[in-house]
PDB file of N, CA and C in Angstrom:
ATOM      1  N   UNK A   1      97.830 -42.673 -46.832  1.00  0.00           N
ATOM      2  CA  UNK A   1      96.890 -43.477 -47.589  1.00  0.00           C
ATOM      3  C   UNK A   1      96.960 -43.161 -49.080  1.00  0.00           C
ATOM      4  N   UNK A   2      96.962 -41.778 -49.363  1.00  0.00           N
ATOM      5  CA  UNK A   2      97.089 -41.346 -50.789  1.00  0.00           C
ATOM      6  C   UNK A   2      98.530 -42.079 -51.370  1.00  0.00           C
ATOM      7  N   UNK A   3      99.459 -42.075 -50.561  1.00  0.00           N
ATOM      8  CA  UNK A   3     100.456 -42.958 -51.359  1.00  0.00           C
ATOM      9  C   UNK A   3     100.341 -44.106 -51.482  1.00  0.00           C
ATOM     10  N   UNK A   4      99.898 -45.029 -50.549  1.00  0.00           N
ATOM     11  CA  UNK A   4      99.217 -46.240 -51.147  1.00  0.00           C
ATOM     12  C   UNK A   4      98.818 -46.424 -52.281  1.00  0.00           C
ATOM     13  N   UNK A   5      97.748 -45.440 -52.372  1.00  0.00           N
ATOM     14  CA  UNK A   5      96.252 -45.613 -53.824  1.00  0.00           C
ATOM     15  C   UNK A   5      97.381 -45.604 -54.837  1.00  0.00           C
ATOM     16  N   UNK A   6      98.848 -44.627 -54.763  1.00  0.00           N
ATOM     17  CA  UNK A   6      99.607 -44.227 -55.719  1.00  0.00           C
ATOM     18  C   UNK A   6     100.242 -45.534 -56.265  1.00  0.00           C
ATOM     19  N   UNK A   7     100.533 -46.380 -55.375  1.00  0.00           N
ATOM     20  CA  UNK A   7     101.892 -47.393 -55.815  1.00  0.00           C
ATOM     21  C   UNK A   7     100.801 -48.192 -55.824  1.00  0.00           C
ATOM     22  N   UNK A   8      99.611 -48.776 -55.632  1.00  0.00           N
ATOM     23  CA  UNK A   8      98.461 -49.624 -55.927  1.00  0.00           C
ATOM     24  C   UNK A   8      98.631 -49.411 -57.422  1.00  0.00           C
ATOM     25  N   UNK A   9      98.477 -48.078 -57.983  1.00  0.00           N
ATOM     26  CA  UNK A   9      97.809 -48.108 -59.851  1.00  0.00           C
ATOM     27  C   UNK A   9      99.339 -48.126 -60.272  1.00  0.00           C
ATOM     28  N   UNK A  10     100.181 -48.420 -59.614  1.00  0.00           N
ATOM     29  CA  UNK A  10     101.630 -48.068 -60.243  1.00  0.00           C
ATOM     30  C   UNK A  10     101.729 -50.027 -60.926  1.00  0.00           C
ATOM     31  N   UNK A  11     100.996 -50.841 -60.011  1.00  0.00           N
ATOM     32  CA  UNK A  11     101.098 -52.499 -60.685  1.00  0.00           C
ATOM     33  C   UNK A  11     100.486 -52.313 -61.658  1.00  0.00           C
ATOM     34  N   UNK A  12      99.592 -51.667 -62.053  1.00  0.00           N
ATOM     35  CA  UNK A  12      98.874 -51.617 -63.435  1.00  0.00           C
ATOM     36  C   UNK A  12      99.097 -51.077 -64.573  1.00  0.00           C
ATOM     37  N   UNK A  13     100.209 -49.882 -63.915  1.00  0.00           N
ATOM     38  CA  UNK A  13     101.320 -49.598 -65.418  1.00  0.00           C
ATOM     39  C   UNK A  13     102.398 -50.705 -65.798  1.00  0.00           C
ATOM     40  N   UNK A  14     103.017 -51.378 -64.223  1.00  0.00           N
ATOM     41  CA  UNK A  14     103.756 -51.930 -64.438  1.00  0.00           C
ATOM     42  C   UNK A  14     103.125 -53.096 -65.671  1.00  0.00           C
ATOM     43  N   UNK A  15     101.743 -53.427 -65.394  1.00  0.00           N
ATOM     44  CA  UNK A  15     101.415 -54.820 -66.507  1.00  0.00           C
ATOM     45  C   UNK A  15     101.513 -54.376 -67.558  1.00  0.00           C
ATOM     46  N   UNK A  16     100.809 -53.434 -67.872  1.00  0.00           N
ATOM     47  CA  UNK A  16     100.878 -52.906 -69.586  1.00  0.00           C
ATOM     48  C   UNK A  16     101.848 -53.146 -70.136  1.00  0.00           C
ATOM     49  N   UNK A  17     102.998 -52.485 -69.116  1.00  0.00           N
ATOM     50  CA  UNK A  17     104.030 -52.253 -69.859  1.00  0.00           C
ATOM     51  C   UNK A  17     104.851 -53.874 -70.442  1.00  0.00           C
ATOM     52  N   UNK A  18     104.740 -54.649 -68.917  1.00  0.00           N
ATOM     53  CA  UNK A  18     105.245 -56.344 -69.059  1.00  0.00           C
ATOM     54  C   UNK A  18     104.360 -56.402 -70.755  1.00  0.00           C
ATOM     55  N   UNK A  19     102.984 -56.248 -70.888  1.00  0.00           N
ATOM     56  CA  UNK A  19     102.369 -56.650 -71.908  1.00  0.00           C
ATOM     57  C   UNK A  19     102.651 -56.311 -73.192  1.00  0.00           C
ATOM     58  N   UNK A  20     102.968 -54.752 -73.030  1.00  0.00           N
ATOM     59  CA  UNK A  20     103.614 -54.497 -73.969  1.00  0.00           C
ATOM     60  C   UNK A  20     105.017 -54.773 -74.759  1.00  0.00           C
ATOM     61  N   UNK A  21     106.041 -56.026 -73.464  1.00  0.00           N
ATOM     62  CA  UNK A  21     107.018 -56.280 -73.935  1.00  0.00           C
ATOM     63  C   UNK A  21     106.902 -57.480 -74.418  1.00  0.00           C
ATOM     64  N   UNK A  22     105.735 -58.302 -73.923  1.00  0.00           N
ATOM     65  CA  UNK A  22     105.676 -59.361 -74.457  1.00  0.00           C
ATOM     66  C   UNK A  22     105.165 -59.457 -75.791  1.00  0.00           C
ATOM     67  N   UNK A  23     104.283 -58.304 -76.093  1.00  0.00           N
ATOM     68  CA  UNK A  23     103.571 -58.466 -77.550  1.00  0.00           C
ATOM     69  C   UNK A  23     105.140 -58.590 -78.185  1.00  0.00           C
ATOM     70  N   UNK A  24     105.748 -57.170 -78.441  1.00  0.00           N
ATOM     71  CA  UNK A  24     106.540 -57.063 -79.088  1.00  0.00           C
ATOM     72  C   UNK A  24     108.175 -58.113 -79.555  1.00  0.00           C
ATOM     73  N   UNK A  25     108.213 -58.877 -78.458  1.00  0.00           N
ATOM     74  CA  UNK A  25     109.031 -59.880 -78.441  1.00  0.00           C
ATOM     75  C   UNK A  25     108.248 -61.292 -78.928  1.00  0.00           C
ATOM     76  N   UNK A  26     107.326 -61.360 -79.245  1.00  0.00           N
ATOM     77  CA  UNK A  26     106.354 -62.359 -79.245  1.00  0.00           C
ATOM     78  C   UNK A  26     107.009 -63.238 -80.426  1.00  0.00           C
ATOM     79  N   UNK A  27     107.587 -62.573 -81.825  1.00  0.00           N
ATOM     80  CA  UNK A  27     107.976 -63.341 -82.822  1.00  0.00           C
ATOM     81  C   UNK A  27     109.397 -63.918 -82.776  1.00  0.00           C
ATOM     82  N   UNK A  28     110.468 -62.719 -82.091  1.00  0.00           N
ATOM     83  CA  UNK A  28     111.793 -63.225 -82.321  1.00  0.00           C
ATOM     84  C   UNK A  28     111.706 -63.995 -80.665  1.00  0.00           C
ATOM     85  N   UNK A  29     111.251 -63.807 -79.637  1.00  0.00           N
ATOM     86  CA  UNK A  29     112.289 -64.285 -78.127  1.00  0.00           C
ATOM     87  C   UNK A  29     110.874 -64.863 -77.087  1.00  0.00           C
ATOM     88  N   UNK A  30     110.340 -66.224 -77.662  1.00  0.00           N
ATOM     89  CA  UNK A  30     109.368 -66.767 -76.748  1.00  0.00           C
ATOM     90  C   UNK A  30     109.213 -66.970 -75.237  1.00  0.00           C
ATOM     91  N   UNK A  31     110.587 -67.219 -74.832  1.00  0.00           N
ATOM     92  CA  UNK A  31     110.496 -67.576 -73.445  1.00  0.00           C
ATOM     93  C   UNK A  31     111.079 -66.416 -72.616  1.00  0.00           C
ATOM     94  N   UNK A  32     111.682 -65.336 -73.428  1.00  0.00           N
ATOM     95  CA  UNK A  32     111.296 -63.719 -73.049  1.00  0.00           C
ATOM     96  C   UNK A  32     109.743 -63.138 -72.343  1.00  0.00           C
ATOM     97  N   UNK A  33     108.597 -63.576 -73.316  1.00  0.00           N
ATOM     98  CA  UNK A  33     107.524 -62.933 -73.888  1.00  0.00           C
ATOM     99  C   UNK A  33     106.663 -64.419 -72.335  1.00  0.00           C
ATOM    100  N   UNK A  34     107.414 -64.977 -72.433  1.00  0.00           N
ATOM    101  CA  UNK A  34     106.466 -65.816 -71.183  1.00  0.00           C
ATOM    102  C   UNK A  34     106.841 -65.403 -70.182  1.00  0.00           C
ATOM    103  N   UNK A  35     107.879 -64.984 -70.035  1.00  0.00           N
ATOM    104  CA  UNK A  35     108.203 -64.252 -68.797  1.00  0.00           C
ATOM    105  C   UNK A  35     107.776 -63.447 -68.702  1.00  0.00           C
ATOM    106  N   UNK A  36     107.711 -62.069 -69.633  1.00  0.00           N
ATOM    107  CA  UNK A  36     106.834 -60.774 -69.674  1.00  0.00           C
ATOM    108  C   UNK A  36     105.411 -61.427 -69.042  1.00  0.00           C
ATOM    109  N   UNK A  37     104.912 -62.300 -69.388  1.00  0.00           N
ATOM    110  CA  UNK A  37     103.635 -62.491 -69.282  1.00  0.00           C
ATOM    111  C   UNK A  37     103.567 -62.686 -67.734  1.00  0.00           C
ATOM    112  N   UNK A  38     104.247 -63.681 -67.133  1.00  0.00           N
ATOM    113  CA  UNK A  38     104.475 -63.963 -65.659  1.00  0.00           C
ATOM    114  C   UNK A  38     104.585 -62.428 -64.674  1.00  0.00           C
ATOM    115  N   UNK A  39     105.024 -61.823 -65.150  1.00  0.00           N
ATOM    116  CA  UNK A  39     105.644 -60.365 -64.692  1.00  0.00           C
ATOM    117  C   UNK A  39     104.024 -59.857 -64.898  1.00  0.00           C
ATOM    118  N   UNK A  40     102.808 -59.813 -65.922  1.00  0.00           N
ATOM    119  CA  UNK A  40     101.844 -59.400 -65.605  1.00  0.00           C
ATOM    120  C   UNK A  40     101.196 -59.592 -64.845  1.00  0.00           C
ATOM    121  N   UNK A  41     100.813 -61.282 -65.072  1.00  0.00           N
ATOM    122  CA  UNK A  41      99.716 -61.613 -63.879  1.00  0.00           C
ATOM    123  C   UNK A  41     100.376 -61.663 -62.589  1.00  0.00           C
ATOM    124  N   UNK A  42     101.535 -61.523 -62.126  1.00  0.00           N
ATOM    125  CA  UNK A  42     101.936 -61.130 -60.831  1.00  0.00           C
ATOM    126  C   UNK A  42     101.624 -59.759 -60.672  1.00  0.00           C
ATOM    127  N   UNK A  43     101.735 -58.745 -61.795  1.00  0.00           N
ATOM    128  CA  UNK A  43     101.575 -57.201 -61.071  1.00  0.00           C
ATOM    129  C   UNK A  43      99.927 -56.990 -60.742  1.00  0.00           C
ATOM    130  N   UNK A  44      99.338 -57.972 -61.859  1.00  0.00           N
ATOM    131  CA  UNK A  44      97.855 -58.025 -61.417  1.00  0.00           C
ATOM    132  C   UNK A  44      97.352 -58.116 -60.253  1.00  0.00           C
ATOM    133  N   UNK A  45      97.685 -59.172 -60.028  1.00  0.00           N
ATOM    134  CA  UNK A  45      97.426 -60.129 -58.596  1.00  0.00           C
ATOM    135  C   UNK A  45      97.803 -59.060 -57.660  1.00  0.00           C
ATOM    136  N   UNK A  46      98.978 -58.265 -57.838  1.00  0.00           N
ATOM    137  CA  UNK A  46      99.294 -57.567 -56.508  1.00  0.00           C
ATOM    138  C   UNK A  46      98.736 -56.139 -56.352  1.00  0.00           C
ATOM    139  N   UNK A  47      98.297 -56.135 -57.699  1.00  0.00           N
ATOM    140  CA  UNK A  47      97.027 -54.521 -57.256  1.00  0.00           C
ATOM    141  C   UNK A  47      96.002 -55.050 -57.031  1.00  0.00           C
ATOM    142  N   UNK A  48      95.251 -56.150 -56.880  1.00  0.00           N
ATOM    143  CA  UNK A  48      94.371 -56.704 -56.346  1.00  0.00           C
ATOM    144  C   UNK A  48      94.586 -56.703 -55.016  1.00  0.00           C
ATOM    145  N   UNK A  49      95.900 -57.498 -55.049  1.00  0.00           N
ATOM    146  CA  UNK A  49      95.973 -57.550 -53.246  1.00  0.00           C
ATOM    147  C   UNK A  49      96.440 -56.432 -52.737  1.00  0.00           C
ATOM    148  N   UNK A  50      97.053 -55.727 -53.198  1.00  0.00           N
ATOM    149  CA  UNK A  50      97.272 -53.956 -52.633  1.00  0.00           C
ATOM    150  C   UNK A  50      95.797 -52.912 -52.420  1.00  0.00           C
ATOM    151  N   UNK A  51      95.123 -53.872 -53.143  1.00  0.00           N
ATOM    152  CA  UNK A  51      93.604 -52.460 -52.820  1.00  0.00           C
ATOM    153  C   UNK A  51      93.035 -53.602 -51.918  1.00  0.00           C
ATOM    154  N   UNK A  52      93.029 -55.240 -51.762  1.00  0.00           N
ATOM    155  CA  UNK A  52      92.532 -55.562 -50.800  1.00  0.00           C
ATOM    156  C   UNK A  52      92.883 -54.967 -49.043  1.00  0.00           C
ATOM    157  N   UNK A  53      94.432 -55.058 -49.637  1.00  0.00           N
ATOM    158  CA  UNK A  53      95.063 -54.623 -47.908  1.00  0.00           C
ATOM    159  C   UNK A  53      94.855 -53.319 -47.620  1.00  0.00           C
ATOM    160  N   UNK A  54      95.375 -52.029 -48.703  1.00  0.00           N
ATOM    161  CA  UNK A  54      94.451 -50.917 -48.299  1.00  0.00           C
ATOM    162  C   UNK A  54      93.282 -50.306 -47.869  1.00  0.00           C
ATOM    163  N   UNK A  55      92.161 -51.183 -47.872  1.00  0.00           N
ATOM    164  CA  UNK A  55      91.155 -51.225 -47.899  1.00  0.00           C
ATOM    165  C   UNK A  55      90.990 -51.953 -46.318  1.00  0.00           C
ATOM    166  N   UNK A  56      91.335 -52.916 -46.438  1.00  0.00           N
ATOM    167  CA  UNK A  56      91.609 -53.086 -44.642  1.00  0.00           C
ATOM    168  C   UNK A  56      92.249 -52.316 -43.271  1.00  0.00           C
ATOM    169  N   UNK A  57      93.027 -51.326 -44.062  1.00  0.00           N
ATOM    170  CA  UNK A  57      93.457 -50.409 -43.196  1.00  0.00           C
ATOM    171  C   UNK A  57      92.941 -49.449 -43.240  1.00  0.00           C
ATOM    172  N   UNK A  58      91.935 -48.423 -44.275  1.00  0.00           N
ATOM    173  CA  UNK A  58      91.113 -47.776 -43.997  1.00  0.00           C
ATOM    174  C   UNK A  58      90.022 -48.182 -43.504  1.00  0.00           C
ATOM    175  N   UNK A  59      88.819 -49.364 -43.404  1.00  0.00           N
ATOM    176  CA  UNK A  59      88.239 -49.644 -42.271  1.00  0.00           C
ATOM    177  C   UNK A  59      89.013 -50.095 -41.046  1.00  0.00           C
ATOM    178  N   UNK A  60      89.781 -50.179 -40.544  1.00  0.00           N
ATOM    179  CA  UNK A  60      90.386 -50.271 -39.537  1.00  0.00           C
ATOM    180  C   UNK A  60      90.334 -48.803 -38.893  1.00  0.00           C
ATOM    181  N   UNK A  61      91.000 -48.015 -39.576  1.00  0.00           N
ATOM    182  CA  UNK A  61      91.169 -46.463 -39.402  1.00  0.00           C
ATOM    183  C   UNK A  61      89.658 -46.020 -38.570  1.00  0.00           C
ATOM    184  N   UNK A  62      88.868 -46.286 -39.782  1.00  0.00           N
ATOM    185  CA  UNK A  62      87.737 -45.659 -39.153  1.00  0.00           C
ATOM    186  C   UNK A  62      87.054 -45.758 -38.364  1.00  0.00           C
ATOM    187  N   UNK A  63      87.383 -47.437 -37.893  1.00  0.00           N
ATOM    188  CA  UNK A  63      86.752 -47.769 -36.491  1.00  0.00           C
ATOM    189  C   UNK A  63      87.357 -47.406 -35.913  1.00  0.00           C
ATOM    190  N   UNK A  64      88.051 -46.823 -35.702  1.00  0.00           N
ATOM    191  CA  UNK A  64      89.145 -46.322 -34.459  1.00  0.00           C
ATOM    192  C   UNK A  64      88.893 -45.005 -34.285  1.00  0.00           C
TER     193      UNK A  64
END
C-alpha cells in the first residue's frame, strides 16, 4: 500500500514538472508548451484516480 501512496504523489511531481516545461517554452515552441500542458492535466487526473482506486482497496482490505 505504501508504494502505492508513493507512485500516487509521483503524478504530482510529474505535473509540475510538465508545468514547468511549459512555462518555459511558452515564448519560443507553442505547440510544445500545449503538449506540456496535456501531459499535466493527464498526470492530474491520474493522481486523482490513483488515490480514488487506492482507496478502494484499502476499504476492501478492511472489510475483509
Amino acid at each position: 500500500m505504501k508504494l502505492l501512496k508513493i507512485f500516487q504523489y509521483a503524478y504530482i511531481i510529474f505535473a509540475v514538472l510538465f508545468l514547468w516545461d511549459a512555462l518555459a517554452n511558452w515564448s519560443s515552441d507553442r505547440s510544445r508548451s500545449y503538449m506540456s500542458l496535456l501531459f499535466v492535466a493527464l498526470a492530474i487526473f491520474m493522481f486523482f484516480f490513483r488515490k480514488k482506486f487506492r482507496k478502494k482497496i484499502e476499504d476492501r482490505n478492511k472489510n475483509n
